[in-house]
C-alpha atoms as a PDB file:
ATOM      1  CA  UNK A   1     -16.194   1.587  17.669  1.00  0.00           C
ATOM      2  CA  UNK A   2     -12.863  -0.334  16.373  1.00  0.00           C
ATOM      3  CA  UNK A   3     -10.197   1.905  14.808  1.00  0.00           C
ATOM      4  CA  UNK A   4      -8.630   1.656  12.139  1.00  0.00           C
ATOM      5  CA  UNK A   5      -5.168   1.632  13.948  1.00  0.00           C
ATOM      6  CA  UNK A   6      -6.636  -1.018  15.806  1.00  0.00           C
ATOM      7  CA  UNK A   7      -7.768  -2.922  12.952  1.00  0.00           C
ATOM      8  CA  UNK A   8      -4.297  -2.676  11.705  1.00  0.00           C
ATOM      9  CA  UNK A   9      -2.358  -4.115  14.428  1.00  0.00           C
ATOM     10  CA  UNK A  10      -4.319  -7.308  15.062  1.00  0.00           C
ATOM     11  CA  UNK A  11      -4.070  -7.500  10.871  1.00  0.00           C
ATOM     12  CA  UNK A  12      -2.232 -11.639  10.653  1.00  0.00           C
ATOM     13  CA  UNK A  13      -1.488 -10.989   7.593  1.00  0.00           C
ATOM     14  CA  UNK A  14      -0.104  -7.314   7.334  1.00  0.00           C
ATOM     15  CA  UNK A  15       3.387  -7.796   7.645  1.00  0.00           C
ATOM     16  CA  UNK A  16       3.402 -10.938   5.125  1.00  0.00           C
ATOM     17  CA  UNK A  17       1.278  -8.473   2.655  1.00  0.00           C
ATOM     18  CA  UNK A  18       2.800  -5.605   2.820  1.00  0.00           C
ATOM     19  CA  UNK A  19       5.833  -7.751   2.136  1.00  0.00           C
ATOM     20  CA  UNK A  20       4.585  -8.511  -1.485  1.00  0.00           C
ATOM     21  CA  UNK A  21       3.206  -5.253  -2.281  1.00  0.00           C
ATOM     22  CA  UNK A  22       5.398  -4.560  -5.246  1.00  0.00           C
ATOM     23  CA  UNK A  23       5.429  -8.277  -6.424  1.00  0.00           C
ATOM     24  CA  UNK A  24       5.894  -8.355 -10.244  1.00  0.00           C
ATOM     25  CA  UNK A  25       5.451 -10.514 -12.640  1.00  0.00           C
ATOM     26  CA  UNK A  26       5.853 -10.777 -16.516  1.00  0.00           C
ATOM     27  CA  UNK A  27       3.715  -9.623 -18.990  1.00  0.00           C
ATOM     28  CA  UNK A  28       3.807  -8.801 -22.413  1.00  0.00           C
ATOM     29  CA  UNK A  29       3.175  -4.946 -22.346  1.00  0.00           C
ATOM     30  CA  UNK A  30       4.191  -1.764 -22.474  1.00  0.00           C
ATOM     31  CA  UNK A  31       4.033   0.166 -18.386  1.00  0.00           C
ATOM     32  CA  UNK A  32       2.123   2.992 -19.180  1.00  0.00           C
ATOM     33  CA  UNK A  33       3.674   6.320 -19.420  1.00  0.00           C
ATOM     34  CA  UNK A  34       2.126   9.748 -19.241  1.00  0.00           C
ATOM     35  CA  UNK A  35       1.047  12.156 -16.915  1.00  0.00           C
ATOM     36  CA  UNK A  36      -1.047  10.800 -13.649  1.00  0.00           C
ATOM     37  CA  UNK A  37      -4.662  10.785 -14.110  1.00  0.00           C
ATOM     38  CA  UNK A  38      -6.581  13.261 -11.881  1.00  0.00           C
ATOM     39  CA  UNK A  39     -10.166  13.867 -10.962  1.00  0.00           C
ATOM     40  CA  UNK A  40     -11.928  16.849 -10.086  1.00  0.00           C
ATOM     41  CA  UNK A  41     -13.339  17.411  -6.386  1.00  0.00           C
ATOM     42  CA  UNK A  42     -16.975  18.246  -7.491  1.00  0.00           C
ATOM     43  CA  UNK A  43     -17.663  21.015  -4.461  1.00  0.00           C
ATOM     44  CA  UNK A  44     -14.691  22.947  -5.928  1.00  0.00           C
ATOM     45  CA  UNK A  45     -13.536  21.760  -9.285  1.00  0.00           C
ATOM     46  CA  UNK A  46      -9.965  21.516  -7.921  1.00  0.00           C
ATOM     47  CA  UNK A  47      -8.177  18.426  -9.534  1.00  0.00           C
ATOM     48  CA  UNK A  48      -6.414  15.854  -7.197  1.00  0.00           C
ATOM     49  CA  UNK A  49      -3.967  13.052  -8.590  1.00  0.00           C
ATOM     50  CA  UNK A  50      -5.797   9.734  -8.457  1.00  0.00           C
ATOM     51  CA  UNK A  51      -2.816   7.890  -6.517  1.00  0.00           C
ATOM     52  CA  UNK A  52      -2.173   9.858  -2.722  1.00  0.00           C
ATOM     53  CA  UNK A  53      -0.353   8.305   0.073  1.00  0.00           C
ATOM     54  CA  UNK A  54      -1.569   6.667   3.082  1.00  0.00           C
ATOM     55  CA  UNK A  55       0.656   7.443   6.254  1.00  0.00           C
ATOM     56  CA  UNK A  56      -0.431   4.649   8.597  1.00  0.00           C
ATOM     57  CA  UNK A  57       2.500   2.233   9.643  1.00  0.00           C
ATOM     58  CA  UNK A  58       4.342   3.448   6.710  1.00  0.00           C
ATOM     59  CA  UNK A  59       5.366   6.376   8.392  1.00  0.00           C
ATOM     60  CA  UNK A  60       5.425   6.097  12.418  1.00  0.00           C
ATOM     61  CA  UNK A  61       9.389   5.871  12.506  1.00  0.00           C
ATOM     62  CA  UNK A  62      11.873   7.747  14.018  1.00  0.00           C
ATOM     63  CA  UNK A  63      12.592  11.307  12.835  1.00  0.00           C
ATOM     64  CA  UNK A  64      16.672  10.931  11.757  1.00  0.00           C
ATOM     65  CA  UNK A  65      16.844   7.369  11.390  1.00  0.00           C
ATOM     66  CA  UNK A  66      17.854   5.250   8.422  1.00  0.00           C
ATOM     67  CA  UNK A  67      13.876   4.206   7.734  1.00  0.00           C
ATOM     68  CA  UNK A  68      13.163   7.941   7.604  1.00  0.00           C
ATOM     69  CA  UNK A  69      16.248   8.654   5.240  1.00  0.00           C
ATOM     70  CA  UNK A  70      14.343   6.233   2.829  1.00  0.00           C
ATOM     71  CA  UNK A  71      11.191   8.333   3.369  1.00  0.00           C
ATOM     72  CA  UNK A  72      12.180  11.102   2.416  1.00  0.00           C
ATOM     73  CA  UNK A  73      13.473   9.111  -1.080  1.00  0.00           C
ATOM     74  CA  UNK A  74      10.152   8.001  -0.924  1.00  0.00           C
ATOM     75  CA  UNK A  75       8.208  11.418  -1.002  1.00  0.00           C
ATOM     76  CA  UNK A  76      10.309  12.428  -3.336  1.00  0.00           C
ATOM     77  CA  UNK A  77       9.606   9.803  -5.855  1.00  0.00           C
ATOM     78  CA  UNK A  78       5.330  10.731  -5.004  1.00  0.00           C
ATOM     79  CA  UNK A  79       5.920  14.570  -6.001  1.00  0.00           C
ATOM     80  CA  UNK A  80       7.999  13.362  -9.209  1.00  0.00           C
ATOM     81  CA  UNK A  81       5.531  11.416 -10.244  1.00  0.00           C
ATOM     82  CA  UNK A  82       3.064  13.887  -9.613  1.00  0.00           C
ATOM     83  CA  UNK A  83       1.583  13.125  -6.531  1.00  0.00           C
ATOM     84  CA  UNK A  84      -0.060  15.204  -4.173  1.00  0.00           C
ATOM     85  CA  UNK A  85      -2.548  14.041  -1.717  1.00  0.00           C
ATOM     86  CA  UNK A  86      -1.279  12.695   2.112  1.00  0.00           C
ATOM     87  CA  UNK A  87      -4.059  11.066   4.184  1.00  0.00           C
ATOM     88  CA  UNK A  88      -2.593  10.626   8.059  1.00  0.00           C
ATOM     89  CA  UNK A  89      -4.352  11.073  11.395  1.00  0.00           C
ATOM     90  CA  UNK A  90      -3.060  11.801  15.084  1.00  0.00           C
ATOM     91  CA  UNK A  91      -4.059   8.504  15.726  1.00  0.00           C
ATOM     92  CA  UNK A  92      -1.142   6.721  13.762  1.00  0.00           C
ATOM     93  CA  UNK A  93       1.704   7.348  16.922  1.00  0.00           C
ATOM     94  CA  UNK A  94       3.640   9.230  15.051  1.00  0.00           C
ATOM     95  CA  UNK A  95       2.986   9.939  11.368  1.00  0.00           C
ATOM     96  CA  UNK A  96       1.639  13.604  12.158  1.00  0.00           C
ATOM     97  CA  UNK A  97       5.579  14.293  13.380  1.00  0.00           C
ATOM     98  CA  UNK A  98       7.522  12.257  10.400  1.00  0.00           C
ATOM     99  CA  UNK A  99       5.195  14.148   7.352  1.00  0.00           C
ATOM    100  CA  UNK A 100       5.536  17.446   8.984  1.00  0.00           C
ATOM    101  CA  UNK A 101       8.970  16.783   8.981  1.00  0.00           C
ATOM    102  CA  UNK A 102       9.250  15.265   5.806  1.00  0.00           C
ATOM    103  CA  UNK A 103       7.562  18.123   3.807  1.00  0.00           C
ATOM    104  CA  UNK A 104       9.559  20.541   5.782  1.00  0.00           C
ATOM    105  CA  UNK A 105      13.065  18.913   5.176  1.00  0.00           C
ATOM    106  CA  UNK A 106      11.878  18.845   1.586  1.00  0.00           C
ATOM    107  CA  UNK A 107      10.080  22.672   1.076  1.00  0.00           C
ATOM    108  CA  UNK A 108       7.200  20.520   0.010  1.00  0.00           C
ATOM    109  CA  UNK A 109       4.362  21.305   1.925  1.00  0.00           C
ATOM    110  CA  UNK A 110       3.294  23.683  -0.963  1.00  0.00           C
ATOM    111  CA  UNK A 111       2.650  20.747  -3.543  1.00  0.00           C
ATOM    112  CA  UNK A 112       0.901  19.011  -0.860  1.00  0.00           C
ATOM    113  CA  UNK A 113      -2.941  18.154   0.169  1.00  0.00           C
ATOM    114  CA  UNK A 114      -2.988  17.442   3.134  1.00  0.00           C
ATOM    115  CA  UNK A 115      -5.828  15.618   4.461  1.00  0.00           C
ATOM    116  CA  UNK A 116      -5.975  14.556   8.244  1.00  0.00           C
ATOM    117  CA  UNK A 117      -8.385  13.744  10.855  1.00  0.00           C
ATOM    118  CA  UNK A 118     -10.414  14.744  14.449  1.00  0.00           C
ATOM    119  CA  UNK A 119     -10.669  11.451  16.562  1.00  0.00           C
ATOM    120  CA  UNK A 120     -12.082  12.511  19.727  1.00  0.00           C
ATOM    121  CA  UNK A 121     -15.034  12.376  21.776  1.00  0.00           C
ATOM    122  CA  UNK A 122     -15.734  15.732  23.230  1.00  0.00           C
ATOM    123  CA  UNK A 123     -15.796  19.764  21.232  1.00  0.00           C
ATOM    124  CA  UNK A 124     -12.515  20.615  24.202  1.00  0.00           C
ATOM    125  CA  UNK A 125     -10.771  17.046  23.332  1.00  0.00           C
ATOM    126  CA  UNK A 126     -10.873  18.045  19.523  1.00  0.00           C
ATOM    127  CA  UNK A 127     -10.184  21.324  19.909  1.00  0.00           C
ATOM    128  CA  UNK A 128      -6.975  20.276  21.728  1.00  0.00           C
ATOM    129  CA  UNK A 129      -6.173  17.529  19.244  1.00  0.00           C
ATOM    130  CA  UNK A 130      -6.681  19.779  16.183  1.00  0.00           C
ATOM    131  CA  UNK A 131      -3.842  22.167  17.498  1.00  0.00           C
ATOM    132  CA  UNK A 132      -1.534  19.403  18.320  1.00  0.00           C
ATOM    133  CA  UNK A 133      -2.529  18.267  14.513  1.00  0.00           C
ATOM    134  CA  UNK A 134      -1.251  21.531  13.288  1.00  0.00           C
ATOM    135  CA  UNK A 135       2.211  21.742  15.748  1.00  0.00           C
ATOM    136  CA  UNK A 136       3.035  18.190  14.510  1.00  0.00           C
ATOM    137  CA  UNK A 137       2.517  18.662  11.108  1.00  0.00           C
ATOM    138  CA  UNK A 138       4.473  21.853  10.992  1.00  0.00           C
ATOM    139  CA  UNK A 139       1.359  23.878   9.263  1.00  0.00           C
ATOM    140  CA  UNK A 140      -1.380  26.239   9.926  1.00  0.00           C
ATOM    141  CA  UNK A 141      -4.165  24.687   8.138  1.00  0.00           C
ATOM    142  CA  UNK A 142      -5.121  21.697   6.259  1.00  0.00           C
ATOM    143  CA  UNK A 143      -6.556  20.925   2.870  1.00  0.00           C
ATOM    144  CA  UNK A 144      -9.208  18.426   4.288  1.00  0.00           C
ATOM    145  CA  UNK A 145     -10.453  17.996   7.591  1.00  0.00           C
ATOM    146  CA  UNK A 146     -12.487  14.787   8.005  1.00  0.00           C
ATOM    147  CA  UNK A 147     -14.621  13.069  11.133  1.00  0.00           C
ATOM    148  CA  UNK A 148     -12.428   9.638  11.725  1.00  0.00           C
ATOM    149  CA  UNK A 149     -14.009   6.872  11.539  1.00  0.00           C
ATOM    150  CA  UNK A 150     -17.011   8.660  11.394  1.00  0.00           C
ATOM    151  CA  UNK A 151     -16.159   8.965  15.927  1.00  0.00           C
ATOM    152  CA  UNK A 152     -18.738  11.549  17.431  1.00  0.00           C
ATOM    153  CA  UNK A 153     -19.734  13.093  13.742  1.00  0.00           C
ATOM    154  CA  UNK A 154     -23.042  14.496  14.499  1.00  0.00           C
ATOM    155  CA  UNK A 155     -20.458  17.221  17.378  1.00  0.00           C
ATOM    156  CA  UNK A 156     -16.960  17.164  15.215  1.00  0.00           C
ATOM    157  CA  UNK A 157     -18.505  17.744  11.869  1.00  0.00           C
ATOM    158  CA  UNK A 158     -20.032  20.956  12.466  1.00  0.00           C
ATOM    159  CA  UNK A 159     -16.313  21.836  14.528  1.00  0.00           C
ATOM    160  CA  UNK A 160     -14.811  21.069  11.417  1.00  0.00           C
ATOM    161  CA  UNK A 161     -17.072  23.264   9.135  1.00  0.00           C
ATOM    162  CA  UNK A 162     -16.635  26.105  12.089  1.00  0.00           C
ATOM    163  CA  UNK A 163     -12.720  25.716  10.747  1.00  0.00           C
ATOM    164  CA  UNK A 164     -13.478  25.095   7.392  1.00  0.00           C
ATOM    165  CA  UNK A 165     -15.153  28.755   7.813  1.00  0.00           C
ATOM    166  CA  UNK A 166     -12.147  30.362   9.619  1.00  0.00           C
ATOM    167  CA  UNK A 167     -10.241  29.015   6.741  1.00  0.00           C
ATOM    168  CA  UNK A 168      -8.412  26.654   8.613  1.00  0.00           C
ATOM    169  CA  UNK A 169      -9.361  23.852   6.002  1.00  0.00           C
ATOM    170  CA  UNK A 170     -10.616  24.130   2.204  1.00  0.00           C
ATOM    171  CA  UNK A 171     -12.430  20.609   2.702  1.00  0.00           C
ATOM    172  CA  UNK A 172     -14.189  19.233   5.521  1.00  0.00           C
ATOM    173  CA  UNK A 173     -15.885  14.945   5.324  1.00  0.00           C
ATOM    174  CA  UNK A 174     -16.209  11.971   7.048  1.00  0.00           C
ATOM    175  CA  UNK A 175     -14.317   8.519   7.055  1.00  0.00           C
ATOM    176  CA  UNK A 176     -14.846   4.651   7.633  1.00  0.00           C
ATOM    177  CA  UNK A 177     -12.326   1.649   6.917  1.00  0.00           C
ATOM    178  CA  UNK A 178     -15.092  -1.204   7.213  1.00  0.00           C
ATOM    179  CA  UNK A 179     -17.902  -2.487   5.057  1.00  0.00           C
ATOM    180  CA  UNK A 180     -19.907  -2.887   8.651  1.00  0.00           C
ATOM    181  CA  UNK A 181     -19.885   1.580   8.206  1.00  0.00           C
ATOM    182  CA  UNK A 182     -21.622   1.689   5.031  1.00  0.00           C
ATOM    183  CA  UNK A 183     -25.201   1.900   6.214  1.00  0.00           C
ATOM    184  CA  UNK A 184     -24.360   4.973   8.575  1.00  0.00           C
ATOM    185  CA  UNK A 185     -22.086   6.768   6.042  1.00  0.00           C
ATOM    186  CA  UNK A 186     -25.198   6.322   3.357  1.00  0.00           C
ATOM    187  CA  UNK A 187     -27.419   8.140   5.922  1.00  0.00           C
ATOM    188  CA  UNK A 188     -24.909  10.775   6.552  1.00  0.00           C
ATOM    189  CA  UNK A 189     -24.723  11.402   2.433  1.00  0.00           C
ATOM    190  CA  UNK A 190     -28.222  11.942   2.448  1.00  0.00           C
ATOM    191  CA  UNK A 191     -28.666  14.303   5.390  1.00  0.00           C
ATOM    192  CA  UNK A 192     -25.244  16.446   5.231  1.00  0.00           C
ATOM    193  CA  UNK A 193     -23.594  18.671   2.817  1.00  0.00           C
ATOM    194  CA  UNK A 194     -19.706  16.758   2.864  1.00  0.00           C
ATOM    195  CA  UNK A 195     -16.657  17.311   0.235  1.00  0.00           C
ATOM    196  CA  UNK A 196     -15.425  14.261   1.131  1.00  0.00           C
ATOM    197  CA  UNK A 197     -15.610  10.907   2.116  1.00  0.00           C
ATOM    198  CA  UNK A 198     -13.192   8.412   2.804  1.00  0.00           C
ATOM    199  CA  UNK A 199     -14.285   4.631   2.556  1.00  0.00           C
ATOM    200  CA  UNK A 200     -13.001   1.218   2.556  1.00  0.00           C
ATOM    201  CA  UNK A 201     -12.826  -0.601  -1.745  1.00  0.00           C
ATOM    202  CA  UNK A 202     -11.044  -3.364  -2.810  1.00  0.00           C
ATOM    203  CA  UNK A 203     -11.735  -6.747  -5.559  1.00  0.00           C
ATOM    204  CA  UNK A 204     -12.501  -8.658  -2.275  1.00  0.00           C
ATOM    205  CA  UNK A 205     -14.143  -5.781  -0.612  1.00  0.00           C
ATOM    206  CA  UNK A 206     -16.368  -4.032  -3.048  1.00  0.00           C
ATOM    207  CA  UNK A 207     -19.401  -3.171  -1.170  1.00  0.00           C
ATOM    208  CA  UNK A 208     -19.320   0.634  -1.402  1.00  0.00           C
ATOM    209  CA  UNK A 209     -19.961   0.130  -5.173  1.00  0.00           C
ATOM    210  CA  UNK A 210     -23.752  -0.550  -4.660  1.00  0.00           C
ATOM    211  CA  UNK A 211     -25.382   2.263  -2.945  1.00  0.00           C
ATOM    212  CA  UNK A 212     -22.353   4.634  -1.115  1.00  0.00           C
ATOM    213  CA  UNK A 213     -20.086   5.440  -4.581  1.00  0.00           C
ATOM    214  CA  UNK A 214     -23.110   5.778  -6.840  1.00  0.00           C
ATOM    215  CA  UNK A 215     -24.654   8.297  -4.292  1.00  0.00           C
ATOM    216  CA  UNK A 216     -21.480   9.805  -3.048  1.00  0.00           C
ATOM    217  CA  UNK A 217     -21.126  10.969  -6.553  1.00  0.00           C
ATOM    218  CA  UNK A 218     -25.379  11.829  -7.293  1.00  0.00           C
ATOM    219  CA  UNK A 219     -24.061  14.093  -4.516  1.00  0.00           C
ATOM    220  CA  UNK A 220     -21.224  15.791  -5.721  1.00  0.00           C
ATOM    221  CA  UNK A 221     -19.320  14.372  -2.893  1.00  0.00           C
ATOM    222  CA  UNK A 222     -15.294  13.545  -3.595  1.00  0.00           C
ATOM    223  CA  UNK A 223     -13.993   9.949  -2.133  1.00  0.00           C
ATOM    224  CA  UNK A 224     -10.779   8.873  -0.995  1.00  0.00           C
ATOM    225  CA  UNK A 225     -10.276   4.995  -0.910  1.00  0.00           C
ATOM    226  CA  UNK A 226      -8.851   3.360   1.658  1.00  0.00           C
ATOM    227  CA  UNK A 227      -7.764  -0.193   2.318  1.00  0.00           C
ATOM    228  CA  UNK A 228      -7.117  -1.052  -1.270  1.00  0.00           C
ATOM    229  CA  UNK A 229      -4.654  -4.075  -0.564  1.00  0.00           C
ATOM    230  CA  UNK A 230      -6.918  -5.318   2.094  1.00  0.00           C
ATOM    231  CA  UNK A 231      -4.123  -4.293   4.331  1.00  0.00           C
ATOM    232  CA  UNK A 232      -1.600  -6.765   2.525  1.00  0.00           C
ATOM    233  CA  UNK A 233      -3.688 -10.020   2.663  1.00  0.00           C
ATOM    234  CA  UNK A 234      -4.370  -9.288  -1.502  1.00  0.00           C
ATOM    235  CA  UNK A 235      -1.116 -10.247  -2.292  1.00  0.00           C
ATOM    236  CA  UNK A 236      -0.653 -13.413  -0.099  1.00  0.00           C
ATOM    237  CA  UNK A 237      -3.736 -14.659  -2.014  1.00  0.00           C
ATOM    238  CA  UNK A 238      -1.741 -13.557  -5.019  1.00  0.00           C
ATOM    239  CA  UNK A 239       1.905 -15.299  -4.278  1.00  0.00           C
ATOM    240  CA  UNK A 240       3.243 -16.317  -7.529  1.00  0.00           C
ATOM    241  CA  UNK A 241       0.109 -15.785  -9.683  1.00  0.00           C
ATOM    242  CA  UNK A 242       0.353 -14.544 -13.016  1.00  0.00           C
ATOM    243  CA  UNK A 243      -2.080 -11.460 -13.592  1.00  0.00           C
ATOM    244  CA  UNK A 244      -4.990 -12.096 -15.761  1.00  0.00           C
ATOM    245  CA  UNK A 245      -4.545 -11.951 -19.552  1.00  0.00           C
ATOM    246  CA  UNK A 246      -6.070  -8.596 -19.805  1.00  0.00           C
ATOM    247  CA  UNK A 247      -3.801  -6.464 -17.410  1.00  0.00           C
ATOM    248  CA  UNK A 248      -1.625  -5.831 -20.401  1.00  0.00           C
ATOM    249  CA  UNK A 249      -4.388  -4.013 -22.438  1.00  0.00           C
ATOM    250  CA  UNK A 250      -4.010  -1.476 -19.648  1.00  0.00           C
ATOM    251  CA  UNK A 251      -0.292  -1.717 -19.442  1.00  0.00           C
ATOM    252  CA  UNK A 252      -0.366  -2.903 -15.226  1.00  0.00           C
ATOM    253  CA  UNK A 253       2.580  -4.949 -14.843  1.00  0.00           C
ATOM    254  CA  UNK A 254       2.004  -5.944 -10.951  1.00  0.00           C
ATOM    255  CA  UNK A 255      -0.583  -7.053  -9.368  1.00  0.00           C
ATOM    256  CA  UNK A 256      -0.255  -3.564  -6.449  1.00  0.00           C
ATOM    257  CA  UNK A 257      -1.143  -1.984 -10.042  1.00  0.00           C
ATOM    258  CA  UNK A 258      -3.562  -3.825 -10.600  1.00  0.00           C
ATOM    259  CA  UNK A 259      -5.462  -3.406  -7.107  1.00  0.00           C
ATOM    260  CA  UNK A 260      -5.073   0.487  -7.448  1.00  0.00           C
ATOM    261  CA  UNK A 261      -6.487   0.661 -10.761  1.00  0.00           C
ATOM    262  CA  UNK A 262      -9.625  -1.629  -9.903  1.00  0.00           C
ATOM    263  CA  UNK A 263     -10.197   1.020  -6.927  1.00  0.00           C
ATOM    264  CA  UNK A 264      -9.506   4.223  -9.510  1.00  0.00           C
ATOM    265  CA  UNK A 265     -11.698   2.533 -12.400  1.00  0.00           C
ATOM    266  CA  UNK A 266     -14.964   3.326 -10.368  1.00  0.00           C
ATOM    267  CA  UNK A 267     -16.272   6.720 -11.507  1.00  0.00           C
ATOM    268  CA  UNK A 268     -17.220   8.060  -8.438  1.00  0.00           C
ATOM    269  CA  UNK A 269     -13.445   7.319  -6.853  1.00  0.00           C
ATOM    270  CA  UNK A 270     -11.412  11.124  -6.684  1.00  0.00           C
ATOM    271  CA  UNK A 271      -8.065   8.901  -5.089  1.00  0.00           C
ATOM    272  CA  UNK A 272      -6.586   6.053  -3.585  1.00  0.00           C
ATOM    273  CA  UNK A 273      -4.407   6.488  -0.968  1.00  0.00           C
ATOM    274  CA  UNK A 274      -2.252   3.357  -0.445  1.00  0.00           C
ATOM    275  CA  UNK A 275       0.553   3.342   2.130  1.00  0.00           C
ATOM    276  CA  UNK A 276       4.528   2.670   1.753  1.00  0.00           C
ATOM    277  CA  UNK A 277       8.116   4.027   2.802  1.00  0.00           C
ATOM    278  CA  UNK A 278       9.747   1.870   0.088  1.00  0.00           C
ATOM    279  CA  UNK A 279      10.553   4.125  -3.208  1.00  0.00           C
ATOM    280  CA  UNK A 280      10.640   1.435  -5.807  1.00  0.00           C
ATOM    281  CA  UNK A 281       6.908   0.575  -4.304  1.00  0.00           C
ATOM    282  CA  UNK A 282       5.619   4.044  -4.805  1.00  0.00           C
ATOM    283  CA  UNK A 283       7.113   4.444  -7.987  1.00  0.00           C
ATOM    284  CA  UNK A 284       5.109   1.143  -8.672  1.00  0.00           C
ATOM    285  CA  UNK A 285       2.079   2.677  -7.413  1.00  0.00           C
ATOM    286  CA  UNK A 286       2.177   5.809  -9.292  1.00  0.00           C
ATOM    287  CA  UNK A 287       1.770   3.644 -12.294  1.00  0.00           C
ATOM    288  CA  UNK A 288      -1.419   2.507 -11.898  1.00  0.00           C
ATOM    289  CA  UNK A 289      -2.630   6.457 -12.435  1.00  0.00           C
ATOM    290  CA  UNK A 290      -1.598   6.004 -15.779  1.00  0.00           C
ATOM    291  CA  UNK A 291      -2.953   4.796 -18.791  1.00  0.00           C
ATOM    292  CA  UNK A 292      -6.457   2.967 -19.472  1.00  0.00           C
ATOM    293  CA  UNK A 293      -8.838   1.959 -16.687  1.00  0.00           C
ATOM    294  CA  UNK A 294     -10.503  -1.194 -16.425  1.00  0.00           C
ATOM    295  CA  UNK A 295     -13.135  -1.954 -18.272  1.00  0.00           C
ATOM    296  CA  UNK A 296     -16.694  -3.066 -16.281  1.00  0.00           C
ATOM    297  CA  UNK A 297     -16.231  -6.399 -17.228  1.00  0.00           C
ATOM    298  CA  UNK A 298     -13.043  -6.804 -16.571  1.00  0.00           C
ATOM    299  CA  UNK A 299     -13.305  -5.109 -12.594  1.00  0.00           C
ATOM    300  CA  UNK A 300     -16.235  -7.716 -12.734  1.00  0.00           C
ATOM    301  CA  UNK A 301     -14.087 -10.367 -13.330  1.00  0.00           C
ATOM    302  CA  UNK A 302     -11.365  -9.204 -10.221  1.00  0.00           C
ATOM    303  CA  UNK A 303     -14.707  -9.187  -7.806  1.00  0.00           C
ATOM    304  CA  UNK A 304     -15.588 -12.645  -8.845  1.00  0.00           C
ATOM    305  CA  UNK A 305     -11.481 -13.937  -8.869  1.00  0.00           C
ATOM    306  CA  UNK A 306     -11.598 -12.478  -5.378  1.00  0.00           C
ATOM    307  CA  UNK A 307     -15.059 -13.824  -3.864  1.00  0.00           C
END
């Protein structure tokens, strides 16, 4: 099974995306102000911000160095803003290291959720991984635990619950990053009790929306959306577009707003969690948390712009 990591770094058009992520263009509107949006996770009731932060790429840099001088600008901009959830994995090199130290440098990890990952193939290769998870990320437990990639669920999931037990992690679930795990992830909604799920839902990507969201949320299960840029290639397809007519009416003013607030518009979505080190980006993405959500017709339209 392809990871996501993998996925990412044969991604052509990545760099070129990622490049465009805060693009801007004019429009006639107000940005929307206000506090972020949250949603409740339904197994607890707990509210989570709808705009988290994604870890891969962003944040495999060197601890010290100028890039993570701007991180730490960057986190600090998320909890402003009123941020809260960070979605990594052992499997980005070294994100674990950079948001442990990060929150640390910062006496965040209080206002944090941290949600990370088992990736391994074996109940003594997880265990192992799980306590380098913790050393790395400077913690002794987690706020979600979830099955990457969905790698060896039917063994890690119930390791997971055995933690989620000890106390080790409030939330345990599963993840995918391509349409092609859909099918599976369905079955697994129908056969297990989760918290979470992470999937794959974008305008040119919106698969999850016919059977996975609806019963993700018939099951009380919280989701976590990944991939909402298409890992950058949205915004080459976007280069000097004007955004559609309508994006004032819910006062987006980039098209990075625009993407996030297709993905938070579904009812069954708990958060995005799209990936930057750049401040004036996540400021940019916190915005699309507040104020009005799309309208059905109007996410509609995005699918059908984006065919």
């Amino acid at each position: 099974m392809y990871s996501r990591r993998r996925f990412l770094s044969t991604s052509a058009f990545a760099a070129a995306g990622i490049a465009l992520a805060a693009h801007r263009v004019p429009v006639r509107a107000q940005e929307a102000t206000g506090p972020l949006l949250t949603r409740a996770i339904p197994s607890s009731g707990e509210r989570l911000p709808v705009i988290g932060a994604g870890t891969s790429g962003s944040y495999e840099t060197e601890i010290g160095s100028p890039h993570y001088e701007q991180l730490k600008q960057t986190v600090k901009v998320f909890f402003d803003g009123g941020g809260k959830v960070f979605d990594t994995s052992p499997n980005y090199r070294n994100a674990d290291d950079v948001l442990g130290a990060l929150l640390a440098d910062g006496g965040w990890r209080e206002r944090a959720f941290i949600a990370t990952k088992i990736a391994a193939d074996s109940r003594e290769a997880a265990e192992a991984q799980w306590a380098e998870s913790l050393r790395r990320l400077r913690t002794d437990k987690v706020e979600l635990l979830q099955v990457h990639n969905l790698r060896d669920w039917k063994r890690q999931l119930p390791y997971a619950r055995e933690l989620q037990q000890q106390g080790r992690t409030r939330y345990v679930g599963v993840t995918h990053f391509l349409a092609s795990g859909l099918p599976e992830l369905e079955n697994i909604l129908r056969s297990e009790k989760l918290d979470f799920i992470q999937i794959n839902y974008s305008v040119n990507a919106p698969q999850a929306a016919r059977t996975v969201l609806p019963l993700a949320r018939d099951q009380g299960v919280a989701v976590l959306i990944n991939r909402a840029f298409d890992d950058g290639k949205l915004f080459t397809r976007v280069a000097g577009k004007d955004l559609p007519g309508w994006a004032a009416e819910a006062g987006v003013t980039s098209w990075s707003q625009l993407f996030l607030k297709f993905a938070i518009s579904h009812p069954a979505v708990t958060a995005v969690i799209p990936a930057t080190s750049r401040p004036d980006r996540q400021a940019d993405q916190l915005k699309a948390g507040r104020g009005p959500l799309l309208t059905a017709a109007q996410q509609q339209e995005l699918i059908a712009m984006f065919a």
